[in-house]
C-alpha atoms as a PDB file:
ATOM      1  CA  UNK A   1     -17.306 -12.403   1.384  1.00  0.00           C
ATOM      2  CA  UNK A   2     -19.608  -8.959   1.918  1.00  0.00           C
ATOM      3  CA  UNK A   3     -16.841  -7.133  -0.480  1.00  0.00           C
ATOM      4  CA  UNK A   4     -16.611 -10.421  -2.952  1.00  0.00           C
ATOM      5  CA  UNK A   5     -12.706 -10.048  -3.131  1.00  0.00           C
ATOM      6  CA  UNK A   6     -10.844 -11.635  -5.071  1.00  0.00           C
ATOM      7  CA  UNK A   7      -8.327 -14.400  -4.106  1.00  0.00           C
ATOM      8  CA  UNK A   8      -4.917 -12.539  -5.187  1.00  0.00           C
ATOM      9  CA  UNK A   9      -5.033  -8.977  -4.671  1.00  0.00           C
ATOM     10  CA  UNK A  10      -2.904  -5.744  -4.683  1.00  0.00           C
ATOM     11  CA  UNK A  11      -4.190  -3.534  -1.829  1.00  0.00           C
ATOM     12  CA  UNK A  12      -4.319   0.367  -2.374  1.00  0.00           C
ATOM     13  CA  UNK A  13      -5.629   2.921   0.654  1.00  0.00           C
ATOM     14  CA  UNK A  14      -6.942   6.108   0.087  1.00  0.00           C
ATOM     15  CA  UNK A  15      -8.497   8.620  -1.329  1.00  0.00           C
ATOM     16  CA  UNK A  16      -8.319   7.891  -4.735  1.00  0.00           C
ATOM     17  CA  UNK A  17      -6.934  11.187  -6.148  1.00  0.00           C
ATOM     18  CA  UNK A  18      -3.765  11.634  -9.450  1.00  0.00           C
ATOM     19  CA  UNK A  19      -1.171  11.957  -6.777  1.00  0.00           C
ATOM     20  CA  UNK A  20      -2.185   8.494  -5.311  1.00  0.00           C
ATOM     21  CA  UNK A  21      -1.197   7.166  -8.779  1.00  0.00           C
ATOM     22  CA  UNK A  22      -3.654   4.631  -8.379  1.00  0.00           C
ATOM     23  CA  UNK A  23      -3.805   3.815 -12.411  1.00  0.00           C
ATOM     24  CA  UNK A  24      -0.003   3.135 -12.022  1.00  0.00           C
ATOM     25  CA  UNK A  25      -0.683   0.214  -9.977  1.00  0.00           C
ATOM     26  CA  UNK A  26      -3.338  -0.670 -12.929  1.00  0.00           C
ATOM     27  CA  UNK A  27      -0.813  -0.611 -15.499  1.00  0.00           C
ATOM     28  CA  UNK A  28       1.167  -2.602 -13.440  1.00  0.00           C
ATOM     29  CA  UNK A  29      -1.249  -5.720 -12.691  1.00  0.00           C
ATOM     30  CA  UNK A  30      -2.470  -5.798 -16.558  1.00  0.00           C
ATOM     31  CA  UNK A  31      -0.101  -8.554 -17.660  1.00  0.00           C
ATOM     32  CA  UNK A  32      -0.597 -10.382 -14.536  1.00  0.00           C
ATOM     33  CA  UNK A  33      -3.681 -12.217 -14.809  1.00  0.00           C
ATOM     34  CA  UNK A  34      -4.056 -14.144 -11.990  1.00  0.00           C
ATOM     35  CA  UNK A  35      -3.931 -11.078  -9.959  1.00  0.00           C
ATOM     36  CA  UNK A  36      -6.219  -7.884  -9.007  1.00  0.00           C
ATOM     37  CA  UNK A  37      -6.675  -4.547  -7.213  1.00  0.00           C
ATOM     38  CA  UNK A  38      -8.506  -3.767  -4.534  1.00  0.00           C
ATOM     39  CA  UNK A  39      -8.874   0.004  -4.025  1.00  0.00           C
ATOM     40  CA  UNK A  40     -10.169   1.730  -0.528  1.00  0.00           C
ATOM     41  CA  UNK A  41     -11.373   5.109  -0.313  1.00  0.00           C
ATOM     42  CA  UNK A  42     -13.350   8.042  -1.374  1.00  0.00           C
ATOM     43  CA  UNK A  43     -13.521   8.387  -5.043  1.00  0.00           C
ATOM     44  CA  UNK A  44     -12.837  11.485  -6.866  1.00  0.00           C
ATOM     45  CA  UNK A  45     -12.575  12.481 -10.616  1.00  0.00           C
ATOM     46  CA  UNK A  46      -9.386  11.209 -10.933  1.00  0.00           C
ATOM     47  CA  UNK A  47     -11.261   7.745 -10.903  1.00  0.00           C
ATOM     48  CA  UNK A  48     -13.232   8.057 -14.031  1.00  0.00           C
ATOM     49  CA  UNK A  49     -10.126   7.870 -15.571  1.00  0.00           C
ATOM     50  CA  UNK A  50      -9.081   4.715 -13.957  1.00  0.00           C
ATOM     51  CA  UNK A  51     -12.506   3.223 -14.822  1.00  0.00           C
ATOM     52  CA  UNK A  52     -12.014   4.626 -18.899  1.00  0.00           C
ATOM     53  CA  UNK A  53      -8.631   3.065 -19.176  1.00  0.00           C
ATOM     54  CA  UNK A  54      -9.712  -0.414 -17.193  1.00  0.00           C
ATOM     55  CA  UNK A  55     -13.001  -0.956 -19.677  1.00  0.00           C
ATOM     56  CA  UNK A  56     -10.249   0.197 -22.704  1.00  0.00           C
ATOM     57  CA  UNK A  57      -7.875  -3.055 -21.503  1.00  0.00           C
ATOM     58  CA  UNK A  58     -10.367  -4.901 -20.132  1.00  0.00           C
ATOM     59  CA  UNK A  59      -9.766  -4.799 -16.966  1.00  0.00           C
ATOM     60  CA  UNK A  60     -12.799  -3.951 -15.257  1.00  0.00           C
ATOM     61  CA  UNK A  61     -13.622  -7.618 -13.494  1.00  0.00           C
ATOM     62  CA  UNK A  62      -9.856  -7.363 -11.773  1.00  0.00           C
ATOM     63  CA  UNK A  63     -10.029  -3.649 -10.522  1.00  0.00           C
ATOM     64  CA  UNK A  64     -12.816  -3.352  -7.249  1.00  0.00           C
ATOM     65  CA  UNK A  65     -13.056   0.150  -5.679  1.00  0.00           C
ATOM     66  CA  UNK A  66     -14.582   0.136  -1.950  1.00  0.00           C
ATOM     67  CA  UNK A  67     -15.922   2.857  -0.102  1.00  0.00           C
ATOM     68  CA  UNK A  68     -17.347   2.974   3.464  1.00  0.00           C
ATOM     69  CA  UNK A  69     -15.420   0.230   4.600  1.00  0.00           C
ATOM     70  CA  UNK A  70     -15.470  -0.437   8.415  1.00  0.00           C
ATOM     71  CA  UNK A  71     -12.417   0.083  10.269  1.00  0.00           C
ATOM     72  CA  UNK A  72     -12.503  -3.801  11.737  1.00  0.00           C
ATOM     73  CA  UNK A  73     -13.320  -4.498   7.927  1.00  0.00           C
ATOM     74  CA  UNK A  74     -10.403  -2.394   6.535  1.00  0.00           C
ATOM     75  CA  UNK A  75      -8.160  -4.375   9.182  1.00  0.00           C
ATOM     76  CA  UNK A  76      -9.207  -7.398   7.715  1.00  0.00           C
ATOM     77  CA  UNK A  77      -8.843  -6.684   4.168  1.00  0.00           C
ATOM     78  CA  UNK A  78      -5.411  -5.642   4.841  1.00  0.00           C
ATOM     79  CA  UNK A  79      -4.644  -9.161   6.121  1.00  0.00           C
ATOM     80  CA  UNK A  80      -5.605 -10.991   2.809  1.00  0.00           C
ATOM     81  CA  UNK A  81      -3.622  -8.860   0.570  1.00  0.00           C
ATOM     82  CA  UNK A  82      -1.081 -10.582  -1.261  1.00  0.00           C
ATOM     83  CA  UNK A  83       0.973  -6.843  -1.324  1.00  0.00           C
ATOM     84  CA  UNK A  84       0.079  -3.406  -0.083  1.00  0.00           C
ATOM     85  CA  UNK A  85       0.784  -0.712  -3.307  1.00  0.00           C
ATOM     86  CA  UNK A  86       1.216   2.667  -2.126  1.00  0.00           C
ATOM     87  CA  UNK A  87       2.935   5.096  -5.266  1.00  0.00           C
ATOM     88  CA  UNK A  88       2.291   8.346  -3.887  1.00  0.00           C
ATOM     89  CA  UNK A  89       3.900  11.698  -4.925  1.00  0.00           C
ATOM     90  CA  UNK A  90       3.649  12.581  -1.525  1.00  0.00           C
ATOM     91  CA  UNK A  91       2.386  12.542   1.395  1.00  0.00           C
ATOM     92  CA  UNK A  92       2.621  14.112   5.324  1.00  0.00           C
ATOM     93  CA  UNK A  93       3.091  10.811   6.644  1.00  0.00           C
ATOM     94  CA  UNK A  94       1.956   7.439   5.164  1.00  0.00           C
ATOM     95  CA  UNK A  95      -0.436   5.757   8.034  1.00  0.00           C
ATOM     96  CA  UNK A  96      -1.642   3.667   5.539  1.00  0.00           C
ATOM     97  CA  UNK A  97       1.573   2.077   5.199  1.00  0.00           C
ATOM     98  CA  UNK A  98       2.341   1.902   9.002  1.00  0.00           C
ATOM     99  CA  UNK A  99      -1.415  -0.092   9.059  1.00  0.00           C
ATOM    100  CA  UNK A 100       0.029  -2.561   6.067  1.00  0.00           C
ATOM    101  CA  UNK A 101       3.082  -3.625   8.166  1.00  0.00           C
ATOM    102  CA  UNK A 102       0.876  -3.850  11.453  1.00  0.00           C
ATOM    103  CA  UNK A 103      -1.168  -6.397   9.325  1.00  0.00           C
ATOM    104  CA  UNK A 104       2.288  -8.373   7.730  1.00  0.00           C
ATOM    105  CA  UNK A 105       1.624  -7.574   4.452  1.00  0.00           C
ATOM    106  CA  UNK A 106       4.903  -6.871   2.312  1.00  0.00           C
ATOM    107  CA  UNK A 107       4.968  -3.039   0.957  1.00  0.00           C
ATOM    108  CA  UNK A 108       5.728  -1.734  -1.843  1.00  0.00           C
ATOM    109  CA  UNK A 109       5.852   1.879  -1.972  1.00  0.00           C
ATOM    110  CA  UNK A 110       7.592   5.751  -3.646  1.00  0.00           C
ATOM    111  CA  UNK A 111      11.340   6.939  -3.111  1.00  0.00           C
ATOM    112  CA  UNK A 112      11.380  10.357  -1.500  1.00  0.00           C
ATOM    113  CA  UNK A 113       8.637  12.462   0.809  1.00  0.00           C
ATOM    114  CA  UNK A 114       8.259  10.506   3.916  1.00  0.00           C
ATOM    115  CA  UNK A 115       7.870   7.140   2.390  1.00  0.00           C
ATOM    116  CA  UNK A 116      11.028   5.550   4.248  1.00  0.00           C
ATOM    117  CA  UNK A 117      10.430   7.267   7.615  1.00  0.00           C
ATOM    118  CA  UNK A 118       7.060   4.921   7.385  1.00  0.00           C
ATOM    119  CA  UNK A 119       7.880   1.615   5.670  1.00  0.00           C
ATOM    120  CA  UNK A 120      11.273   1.346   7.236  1.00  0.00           C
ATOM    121  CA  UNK A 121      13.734  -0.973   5.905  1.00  0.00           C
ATOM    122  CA  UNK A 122      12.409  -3.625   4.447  1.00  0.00           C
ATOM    123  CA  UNK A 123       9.295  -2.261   2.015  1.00  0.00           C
ATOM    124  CA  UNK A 124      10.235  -2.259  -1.576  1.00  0.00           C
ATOM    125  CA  UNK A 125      10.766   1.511  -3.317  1.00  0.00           C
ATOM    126  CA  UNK A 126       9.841   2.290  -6.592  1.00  0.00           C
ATOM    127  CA  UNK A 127      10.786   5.802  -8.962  1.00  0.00           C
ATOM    128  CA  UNK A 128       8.121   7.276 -10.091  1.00  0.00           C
ATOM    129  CA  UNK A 129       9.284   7.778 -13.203  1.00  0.00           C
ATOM    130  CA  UNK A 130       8.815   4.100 -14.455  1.00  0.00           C
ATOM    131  CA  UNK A 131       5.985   3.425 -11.489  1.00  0.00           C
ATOM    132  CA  UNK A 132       4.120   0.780 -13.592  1.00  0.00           C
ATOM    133  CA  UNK A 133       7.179  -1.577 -14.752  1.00  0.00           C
ATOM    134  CA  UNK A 134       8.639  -0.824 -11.328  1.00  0.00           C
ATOM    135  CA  UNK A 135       5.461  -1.706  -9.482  1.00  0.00           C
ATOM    136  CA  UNK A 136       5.008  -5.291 -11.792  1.00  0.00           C
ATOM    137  CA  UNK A 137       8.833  -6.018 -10.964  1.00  0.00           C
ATOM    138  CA  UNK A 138       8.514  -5.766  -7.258  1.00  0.00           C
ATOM    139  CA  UNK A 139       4.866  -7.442  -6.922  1.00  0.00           C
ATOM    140  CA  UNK A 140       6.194 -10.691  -9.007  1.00  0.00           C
ATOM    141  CA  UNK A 141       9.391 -10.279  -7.393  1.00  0.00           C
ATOM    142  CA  UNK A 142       7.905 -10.798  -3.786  1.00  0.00           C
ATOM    143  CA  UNK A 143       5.323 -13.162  -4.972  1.00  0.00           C
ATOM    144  CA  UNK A 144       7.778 -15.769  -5.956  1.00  0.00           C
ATOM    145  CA  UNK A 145      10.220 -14.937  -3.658  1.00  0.00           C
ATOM    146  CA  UNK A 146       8.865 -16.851  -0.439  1.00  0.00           C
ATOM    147  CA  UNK A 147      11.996 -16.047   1.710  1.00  0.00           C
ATOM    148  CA  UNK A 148      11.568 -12.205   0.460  1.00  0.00           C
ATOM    149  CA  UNK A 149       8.633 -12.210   1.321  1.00  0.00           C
ATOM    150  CA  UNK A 150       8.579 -13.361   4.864  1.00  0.00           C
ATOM    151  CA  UNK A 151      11.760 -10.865   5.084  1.00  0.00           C
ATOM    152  CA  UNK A 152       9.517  -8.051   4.128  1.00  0.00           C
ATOM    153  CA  UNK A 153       6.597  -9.404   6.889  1.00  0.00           C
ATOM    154  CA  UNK A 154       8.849  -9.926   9.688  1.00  0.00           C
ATOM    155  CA  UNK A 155      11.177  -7.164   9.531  1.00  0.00           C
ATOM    156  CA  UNK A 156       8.148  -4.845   8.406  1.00  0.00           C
ATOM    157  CA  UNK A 157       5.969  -5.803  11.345  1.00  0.00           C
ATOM    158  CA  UNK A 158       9.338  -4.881  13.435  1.00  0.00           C
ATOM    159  CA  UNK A 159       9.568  -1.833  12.187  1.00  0.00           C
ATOM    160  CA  UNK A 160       6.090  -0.827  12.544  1.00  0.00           C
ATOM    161  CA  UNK A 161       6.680  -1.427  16.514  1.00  0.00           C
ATOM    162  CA  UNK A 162       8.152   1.980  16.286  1.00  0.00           C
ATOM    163  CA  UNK A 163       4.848   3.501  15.487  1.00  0.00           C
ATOM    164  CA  UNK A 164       2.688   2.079  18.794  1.00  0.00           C
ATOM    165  CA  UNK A 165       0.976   4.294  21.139  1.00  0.00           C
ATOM    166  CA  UNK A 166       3.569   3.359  23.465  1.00  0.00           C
ATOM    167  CA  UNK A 167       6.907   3.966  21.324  1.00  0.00           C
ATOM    168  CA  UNK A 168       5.555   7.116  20.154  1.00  0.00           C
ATOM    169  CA  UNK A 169       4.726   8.747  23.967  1.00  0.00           C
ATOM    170  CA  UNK A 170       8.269   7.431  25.030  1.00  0.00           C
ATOM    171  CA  UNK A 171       9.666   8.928  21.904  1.00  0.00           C
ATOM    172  CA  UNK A 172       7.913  12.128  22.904  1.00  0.00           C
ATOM    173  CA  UNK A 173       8.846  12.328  26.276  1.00  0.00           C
ATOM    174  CA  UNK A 174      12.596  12.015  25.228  1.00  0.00           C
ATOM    175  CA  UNK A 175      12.381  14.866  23.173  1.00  0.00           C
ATOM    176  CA  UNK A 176      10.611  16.905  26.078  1.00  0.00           C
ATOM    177  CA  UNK A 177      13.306  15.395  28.359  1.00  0.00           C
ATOM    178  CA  UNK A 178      15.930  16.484  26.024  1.00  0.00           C
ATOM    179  CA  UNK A 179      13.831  20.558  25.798  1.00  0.00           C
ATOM    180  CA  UNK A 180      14.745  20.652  29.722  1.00  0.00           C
ATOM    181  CA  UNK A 181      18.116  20.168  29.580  1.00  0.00           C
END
């Protein structure tokens, strides 16, 4: 209610910066009207142009930027999100994918950098190259598709199990334990 969000959205975390490719995920939502976006983090230049091309296809009252969102907040926003949209060029590691699956929301995310190491399995990956279309085919795709969908949940949240505090110290130690030998 404090962030008025709207009841179908597309959830994008991060800084919102070109290689984010942020407006992608606009383009893709624009023929889907019952849907928005809801984007988290700091806002750069690269926003204006996400605001110029949202008032140019009216799509202003479907695209809500947040910033200085709590982290108990952020946790929760996560958890309504009909999808988590993450079409990076790259990235060191994707936590904000990793924080998606923790909260069982299906992800939909880029081929290539480290993408795969982080959404496992069972996220959706889309080229780059035709983000937009690709984007809108996976988001309607796992919206309609209930068994999909709780696929992508289950075997998501499964995979982010890899990524506790707990997996990654015994994960750690191994490779130490393996250094002695």
């Amino acid at each position: 209610a404090k962030y008025h969000l709207p009841e179908r959205f597309v959830l994008n975390v991060g800084a919102i910066e070109p290689r984010k490719n942020a407006l992608e995920i606009v383009k893709a939502i624009a023929p889907l009207p019952d849907l928005s976006l809801v984007l988290v983090g700091a806002q750069t230049a690269y926003y204006q142009q996400i605001e110029e091309y949202c008032k140019a296809h009216n799509l202003s009252d479907r695209v809500l930027a947040l910033k200085g969102v709590s982290m108990q907040e952020l946790a929760m926003i996560y958890q309504q999100a009909e999808v988590f949209c993450y079409p990076s060029v790259f990235e060191g590691f994707g936590i904000p994918i990793i924080e998606a699956l923790f909260s069982r929301v299906p992800v939909i995310t880029s081929e290539g950098s480290c993408f795969a190491e982080a959404g496992g399995a069972h996220s959706c990956y889309i080229r780059l190259d035709k983000a937009a279309d690709e984007i809108r085919e996976a988001i309607v795709r796992i919206s309609s598709d209930r068994v999909l969908r709780e696929e992508m949940i289950e075997k998501g949240y499964a995979h982010a199990q890899h990524f506790t505090d707990e997996a990654v110290y015994q994960q750690l130690m191994a490779v130490y334990k393996k250094i002695e030998q």
